[in-house]
N, C-alpha and C. Protein backbone atom coordinates (compact mmCIF):
# COMPACT_ATOMS: atom_id res chain seq x y z
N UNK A 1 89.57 103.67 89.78
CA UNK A 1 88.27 104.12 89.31
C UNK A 1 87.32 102.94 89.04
N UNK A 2 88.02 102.03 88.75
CA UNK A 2 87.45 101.10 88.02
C UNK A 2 86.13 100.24 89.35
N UNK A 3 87.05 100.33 90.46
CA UNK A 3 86.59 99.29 91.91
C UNK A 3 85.29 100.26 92.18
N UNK A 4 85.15 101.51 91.86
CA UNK A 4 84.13 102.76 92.27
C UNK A 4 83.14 102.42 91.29
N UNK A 5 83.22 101.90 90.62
CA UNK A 5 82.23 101.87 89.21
C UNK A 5 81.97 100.38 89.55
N UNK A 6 83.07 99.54 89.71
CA UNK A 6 82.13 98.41 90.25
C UNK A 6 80.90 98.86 91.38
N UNK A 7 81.84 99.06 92.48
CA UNK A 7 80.67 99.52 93.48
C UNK A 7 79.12 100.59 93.20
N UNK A 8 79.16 101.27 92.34
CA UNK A 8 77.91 101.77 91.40
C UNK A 8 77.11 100.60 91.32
N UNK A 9 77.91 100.10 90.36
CA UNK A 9 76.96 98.45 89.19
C UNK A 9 76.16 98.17 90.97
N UNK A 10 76.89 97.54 92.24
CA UNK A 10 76.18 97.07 92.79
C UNK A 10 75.60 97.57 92.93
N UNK A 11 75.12 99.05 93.66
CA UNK A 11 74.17 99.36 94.43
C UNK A 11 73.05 99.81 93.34
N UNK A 12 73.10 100.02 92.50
CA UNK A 12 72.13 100.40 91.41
C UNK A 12 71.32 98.62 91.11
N UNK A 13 72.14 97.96 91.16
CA UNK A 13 70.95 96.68 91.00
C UNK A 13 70.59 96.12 92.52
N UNK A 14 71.41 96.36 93.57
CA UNK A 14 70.68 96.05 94.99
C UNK A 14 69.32 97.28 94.63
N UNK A 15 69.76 98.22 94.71
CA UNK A 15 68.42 99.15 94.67
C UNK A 15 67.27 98.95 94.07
N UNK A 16 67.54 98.95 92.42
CA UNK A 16 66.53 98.48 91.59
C UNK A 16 65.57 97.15 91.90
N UNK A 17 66.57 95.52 92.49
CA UNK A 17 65.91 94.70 92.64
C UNK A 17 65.01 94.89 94.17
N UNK A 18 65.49 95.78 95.22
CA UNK A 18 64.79 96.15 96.20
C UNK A 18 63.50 96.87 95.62
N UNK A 19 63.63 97.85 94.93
CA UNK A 19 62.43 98.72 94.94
C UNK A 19 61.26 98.01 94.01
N UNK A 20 61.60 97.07 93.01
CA UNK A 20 60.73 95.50 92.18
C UNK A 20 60.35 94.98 93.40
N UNK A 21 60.87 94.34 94.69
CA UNK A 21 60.13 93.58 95.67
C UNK A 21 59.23 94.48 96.36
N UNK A 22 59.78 95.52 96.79
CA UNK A 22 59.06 96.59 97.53
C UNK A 22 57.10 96.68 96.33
N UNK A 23 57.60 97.13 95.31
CA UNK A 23 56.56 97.52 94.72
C UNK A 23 55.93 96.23 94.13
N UNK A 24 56.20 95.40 93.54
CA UNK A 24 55.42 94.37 93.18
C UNK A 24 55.24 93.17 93.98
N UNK A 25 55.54 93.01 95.20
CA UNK A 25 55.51 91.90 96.16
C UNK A 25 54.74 92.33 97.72
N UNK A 26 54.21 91.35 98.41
CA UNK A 26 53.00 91.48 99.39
C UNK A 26 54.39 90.99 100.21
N UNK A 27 54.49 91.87 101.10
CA UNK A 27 55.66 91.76 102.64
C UNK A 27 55.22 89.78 103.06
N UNK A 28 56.14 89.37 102.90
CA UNK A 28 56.12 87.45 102.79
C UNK A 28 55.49 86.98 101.99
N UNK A 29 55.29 87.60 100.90
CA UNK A 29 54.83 86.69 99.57
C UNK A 29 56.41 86.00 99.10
N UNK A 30 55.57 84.86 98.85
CA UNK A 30 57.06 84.00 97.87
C UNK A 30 56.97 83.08 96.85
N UNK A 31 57.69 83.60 95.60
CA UNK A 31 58.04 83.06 94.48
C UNK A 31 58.35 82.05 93.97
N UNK A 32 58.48 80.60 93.48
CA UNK A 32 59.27 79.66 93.26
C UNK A 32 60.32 79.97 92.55
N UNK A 33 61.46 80.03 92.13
CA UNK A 33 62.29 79.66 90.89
C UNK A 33 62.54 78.58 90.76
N UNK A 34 63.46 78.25 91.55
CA UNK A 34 63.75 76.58 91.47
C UNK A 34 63.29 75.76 92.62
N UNK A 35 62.39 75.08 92.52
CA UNK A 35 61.17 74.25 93.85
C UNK A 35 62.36 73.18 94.69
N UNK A 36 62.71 73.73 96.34
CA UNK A 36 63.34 73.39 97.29
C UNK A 36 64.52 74.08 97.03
N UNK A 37 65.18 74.98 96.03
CA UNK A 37 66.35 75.60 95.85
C UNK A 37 66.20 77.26 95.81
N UNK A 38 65.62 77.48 95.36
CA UNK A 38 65.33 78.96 95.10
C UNK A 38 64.31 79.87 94.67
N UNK A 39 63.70 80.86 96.10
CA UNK A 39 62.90 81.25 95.59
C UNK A 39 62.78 82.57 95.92
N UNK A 40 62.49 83.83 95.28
CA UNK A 40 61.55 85.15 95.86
C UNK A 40 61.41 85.12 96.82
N UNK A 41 61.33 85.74 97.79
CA UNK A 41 60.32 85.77 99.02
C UNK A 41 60.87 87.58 99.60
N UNK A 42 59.42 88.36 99.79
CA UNK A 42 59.63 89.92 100.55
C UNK A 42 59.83 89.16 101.67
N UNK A 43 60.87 90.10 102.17
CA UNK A 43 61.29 90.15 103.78
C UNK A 43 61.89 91.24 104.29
N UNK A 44 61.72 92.13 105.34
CA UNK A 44 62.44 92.93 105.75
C UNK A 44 63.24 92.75 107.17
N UNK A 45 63.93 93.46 107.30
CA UNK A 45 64.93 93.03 107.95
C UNK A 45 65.25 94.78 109.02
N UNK A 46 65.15 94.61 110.09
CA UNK A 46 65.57 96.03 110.69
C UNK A 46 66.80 95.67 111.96
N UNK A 47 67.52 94.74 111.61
CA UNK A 47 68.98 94.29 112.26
C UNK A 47 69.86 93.57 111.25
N UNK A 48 71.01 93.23 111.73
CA UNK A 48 71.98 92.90 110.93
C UNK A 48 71.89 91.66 109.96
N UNK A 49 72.78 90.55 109.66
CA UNK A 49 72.61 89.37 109.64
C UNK A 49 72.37 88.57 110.16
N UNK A 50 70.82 87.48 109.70
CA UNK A 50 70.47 86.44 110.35
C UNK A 50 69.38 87.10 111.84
N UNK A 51 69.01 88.68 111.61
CA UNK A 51 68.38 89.64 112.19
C UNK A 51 69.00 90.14 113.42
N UNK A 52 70.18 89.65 113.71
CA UNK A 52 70.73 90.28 115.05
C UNK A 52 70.61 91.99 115.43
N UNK A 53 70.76 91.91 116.44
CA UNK A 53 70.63 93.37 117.11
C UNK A 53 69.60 93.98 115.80
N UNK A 54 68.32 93.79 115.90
CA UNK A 54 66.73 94.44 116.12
C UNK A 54 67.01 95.96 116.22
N UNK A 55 66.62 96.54 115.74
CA UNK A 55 65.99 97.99 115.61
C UNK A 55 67.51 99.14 115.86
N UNK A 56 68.61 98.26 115.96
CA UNK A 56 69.40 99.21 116.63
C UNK A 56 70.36 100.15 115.19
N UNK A 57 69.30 101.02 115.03
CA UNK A 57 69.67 101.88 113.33
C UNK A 57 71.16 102.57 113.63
N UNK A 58 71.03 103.26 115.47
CA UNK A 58 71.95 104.55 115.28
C UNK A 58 73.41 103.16 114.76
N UNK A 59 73.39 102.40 115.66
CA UNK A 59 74.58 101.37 115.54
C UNK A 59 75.27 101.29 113.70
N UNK A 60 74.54 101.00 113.47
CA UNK A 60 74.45 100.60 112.08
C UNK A 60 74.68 101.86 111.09
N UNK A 61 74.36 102.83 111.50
CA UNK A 61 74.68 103.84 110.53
C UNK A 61 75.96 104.31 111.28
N UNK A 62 76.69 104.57 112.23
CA UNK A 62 77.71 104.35 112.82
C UNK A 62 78.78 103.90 112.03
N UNK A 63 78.78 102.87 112.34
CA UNK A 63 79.40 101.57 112.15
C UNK A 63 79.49 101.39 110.46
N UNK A 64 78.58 101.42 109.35
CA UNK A 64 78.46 101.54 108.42
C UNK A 64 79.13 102.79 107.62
N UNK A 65 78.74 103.91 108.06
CA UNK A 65 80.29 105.23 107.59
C UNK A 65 81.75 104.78 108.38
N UNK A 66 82.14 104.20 109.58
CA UNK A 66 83.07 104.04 109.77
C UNK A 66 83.20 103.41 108.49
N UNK A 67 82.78 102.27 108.13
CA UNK A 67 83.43 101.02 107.21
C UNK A 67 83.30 101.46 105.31
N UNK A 68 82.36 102.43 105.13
CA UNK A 68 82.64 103.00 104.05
C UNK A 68 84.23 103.46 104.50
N UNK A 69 84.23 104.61 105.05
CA UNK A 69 84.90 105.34 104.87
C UNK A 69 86.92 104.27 105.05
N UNK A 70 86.82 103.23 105.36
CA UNK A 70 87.47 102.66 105.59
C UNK A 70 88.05 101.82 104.66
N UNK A 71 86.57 101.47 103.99
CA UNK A 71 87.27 101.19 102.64
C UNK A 71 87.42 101.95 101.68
N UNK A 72 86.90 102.83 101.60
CA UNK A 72 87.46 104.18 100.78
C UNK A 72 89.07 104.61 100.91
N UNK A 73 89.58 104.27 101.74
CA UNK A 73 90.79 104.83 102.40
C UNK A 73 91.99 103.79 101.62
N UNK A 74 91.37 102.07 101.87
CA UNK A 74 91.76 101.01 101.34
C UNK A 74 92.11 101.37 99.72
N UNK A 75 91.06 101.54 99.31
CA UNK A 75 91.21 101.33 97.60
C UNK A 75 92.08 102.59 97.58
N UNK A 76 91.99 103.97 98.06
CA UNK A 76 93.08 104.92 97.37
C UNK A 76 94.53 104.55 97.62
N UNK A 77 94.66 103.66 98.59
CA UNK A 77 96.21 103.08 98.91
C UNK A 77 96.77 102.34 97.85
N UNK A 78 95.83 101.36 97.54
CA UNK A 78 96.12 100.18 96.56
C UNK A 78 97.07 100.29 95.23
N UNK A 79 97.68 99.39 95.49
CA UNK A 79 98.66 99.26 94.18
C UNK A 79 98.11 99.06 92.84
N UNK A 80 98.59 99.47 91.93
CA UNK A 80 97.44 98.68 90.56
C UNK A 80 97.86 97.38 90.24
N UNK A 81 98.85 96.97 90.96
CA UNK A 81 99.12 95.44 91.02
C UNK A 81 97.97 94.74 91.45
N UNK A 82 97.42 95.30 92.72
CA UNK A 82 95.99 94.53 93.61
C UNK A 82 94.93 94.14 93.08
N UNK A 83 94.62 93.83 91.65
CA UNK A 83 93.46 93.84 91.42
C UNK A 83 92.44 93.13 92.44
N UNK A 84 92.60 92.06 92.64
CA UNK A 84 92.18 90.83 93.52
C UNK A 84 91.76 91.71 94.52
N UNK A 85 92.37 92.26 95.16
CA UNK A 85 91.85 93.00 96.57
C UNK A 85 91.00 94.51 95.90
N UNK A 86 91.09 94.74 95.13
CA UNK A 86 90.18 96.29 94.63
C UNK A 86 89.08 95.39 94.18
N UNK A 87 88.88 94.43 93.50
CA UNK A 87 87.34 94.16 93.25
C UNK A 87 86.75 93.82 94.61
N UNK A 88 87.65 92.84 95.35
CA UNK A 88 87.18 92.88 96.81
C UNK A 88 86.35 93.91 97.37
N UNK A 89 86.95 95.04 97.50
CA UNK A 89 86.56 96.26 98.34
C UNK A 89 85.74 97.40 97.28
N UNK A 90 85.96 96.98 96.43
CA UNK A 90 84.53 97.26 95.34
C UNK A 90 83.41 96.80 95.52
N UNK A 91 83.12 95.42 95.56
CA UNK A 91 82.12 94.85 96.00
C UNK A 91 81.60 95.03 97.89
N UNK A 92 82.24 95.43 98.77
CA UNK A 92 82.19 95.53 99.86
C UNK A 92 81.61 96.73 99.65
N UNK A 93 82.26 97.32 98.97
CA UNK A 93 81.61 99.14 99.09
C UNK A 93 80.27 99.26 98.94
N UNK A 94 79.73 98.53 97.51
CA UNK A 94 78.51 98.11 96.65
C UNK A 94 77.59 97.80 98.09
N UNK A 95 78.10 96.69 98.44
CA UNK A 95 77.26 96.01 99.29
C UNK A 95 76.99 96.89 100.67
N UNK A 96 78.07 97.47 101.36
CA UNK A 96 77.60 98.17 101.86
C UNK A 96 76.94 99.62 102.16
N UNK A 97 77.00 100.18 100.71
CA UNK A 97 75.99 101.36 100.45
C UNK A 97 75.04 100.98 100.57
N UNK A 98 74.76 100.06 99.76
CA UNK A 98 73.55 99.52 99.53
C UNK A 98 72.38 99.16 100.49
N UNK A 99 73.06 98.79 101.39
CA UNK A 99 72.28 98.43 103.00
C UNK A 99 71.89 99.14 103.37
N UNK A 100 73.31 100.48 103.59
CA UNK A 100 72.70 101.60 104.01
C UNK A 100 71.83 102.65 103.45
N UNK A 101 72.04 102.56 102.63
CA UNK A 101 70.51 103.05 101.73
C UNK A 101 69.21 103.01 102.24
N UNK A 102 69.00 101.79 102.14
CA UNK A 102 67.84 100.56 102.73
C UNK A 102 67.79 101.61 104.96
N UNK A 103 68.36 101.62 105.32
CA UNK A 103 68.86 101.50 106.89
C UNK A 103 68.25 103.26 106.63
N UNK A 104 68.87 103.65 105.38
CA UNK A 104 68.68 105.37 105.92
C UNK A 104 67.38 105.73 105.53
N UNK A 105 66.30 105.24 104.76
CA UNK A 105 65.52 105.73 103.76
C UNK A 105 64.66 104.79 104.38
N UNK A 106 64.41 103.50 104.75
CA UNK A 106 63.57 103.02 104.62
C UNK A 106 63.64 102.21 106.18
N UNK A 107 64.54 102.22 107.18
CA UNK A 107 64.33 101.91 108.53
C UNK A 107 64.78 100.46 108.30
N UNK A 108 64.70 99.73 107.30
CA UNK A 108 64.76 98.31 107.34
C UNK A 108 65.33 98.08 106.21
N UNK A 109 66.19 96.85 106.15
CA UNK A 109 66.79 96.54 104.72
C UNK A 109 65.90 95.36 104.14
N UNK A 110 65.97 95.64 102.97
CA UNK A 110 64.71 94.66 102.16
C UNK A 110 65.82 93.32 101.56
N UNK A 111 65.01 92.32 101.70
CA UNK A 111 66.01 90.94 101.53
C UNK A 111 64.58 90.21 100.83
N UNK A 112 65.48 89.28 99.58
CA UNK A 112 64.30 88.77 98.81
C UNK A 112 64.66 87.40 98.68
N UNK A 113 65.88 86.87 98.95
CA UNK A 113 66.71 86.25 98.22
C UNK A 113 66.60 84.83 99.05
N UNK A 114 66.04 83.64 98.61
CA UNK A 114 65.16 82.84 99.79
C UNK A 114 66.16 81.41 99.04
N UNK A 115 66.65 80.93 99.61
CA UNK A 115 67.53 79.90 99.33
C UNK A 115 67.30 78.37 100.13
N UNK A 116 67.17 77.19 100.09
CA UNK A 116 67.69 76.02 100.95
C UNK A 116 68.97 75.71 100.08
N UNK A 117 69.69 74.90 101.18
CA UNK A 117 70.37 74.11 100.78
C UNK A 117 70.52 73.17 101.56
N UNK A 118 70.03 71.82 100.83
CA UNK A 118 69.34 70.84 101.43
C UNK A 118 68.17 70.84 101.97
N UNK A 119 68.03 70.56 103.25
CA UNK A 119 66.77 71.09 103.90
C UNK A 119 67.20 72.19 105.14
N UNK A 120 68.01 72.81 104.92
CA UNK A 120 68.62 74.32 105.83
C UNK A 120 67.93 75.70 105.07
N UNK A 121 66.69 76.13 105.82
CA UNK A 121 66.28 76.98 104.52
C UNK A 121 67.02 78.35 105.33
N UNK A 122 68.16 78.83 104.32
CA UNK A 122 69.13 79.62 104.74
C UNK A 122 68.68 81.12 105.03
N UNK A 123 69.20 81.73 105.69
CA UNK A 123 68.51 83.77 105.80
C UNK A 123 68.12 84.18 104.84
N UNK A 124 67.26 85.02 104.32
CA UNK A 124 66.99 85.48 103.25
C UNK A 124 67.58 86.46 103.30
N UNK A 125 68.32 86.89 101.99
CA UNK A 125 69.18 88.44 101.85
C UNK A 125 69.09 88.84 100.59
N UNK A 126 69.67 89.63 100.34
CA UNK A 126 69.66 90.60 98.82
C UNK A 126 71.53 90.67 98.44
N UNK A 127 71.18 91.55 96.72
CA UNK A 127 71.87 91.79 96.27
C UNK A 127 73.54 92.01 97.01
N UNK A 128 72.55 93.47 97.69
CA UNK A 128 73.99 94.03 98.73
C UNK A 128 74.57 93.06 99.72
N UNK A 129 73.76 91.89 100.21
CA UNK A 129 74.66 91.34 100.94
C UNK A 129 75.43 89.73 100.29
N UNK A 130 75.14 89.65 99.16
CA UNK A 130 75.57 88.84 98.25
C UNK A 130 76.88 89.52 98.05
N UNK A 131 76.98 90.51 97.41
CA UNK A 131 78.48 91.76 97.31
C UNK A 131 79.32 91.46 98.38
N UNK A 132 78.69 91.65 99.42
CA UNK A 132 79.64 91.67 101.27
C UNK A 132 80.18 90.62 101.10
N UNK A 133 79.45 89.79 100.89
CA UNK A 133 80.38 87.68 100.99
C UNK A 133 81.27 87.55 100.14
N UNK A 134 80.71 88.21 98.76
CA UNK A 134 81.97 88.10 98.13
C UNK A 134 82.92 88.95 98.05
N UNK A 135 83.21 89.60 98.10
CA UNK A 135 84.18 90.74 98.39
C UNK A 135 84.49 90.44 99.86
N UNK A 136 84.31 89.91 101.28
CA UNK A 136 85.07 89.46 102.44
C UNK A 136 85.83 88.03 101.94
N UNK A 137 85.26 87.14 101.15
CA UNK A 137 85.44 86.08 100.37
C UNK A 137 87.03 86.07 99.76
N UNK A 138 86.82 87.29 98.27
CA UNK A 138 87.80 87.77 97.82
C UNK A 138 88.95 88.39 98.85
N UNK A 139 88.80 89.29 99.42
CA UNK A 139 89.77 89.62 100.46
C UNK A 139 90.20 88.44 101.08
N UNK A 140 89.80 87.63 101.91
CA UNK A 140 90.87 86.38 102.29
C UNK A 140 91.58 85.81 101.29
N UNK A 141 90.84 85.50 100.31
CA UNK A 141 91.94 84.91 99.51
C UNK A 141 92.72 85.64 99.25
N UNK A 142 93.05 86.85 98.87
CA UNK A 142 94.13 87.38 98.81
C UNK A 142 94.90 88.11 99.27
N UNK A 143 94.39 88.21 101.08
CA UNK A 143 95.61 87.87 102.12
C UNK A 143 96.23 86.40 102.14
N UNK A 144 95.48 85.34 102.12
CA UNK A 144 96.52 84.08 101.94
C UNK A 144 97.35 84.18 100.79
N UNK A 145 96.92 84.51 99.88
CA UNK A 145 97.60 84.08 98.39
C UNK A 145 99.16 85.69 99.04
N UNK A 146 99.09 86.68 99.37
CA UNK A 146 99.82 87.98 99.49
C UNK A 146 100.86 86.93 100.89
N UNK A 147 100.16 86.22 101.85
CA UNK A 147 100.67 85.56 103.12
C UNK A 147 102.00 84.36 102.42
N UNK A 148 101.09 84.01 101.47
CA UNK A 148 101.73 82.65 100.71
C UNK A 148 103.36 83.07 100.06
N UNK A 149 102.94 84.23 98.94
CA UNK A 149 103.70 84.56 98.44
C UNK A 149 105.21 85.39 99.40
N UNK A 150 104.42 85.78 100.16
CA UNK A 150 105.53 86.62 101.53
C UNK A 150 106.74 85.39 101.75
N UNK A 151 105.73 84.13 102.56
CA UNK A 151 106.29 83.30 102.89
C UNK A 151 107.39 82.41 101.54
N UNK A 152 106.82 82.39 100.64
CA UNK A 152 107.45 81.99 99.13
C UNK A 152 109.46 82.67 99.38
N UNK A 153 108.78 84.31 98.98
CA UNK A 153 109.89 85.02 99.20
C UNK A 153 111.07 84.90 100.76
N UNK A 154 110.33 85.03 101.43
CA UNK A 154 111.23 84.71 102.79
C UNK A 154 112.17 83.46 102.52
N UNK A 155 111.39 82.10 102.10
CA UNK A 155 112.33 81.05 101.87
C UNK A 155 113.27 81.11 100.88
N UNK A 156 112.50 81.45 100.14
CA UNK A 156 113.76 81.66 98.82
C UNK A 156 114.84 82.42 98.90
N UNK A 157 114.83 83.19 99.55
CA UNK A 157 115.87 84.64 99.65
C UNK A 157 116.63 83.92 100.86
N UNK A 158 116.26 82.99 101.81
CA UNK A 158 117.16 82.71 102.38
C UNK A 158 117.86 81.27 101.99
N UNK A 159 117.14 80.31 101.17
CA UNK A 159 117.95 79.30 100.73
C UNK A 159 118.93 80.06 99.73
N UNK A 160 118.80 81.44 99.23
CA UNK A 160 120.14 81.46 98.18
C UNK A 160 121.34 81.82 98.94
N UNK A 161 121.40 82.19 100.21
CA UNK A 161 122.44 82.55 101.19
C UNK A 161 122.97 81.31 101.73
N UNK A 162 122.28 80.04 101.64
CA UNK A 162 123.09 78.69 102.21
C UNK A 162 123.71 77.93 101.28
């Protein structure tokens, strides 16, 4: 229950901070926060990450219930041992309602989130896709750390037989 209620928290503040840019920001107006590090900026977006594949909605709403529904499937499996992997796919969920929200309602997903690092001034994105990174993030690590431990056990169980 707990990974479902995470995924709420996200999409209720992807939403909220979308519908603040939407309503109080001019489509490429931009903000300072921190000058060369971080700033505001409206942007919309009607393709994936980094704008790939342009206008192509049916794809995306497709593709987007497959992967709800996929991780929906994930978290009811889960052990309550998993925490590591349920906030994962909590945050994945978050993040990807959230898009689709944006994809179903509004044709385009709204991205505010204007970053350099260094002088790479990086994609601009939002909330929901902040969630996706971390929660794909979280999930590797804890297939390595689940890979690690496998491998842990395999050795051990066979050095006590020699």
């Amino acid at each position: 229950m707990f990974y479902y209620l995470l995924a709420f928290v996200i999409i209720i503040l992807d939403q909220i901070s979308k519908w603040l840019v939407v309503k109080y920001m001019e489509l490429g107006e931009s903000i300072t926060i921190i000058p060369n590090l971080l700033y505001l900026t409206s942007h919309r977006n009607r393709g994936a990450a980094w704008g790939i594949l342009q206008g192509q909605m049916w794809f995306f709403y497709i593709i987007t219930v497959i992967v709800i529904i996929g991780i929906i499937v994930f978290i009811q499996r889960l052990k309550s041992t998993e925490k590591l992997m349920g906030t994962a796919l909590g945050l994945m969920l978050g993040g990807a309602i959230g898009n689709f929200i944006d994809r179903l309602f509004r044709k385009e997903v709204v991205d505010f989130i204007n970053t350099y690092i260094f002088t790479y001034d990086f994609p601009i994105f939002n909330i929901a896709d902040s969630a996706l990174v971390i929660g794909v993030g979280l999930f590797f690590i804890h297939t390595i750390m689940e890979g690690k431990k496998e491998k842990e056990i395999k050795h051990g169980a066979g050095n006590i037989h020699n």
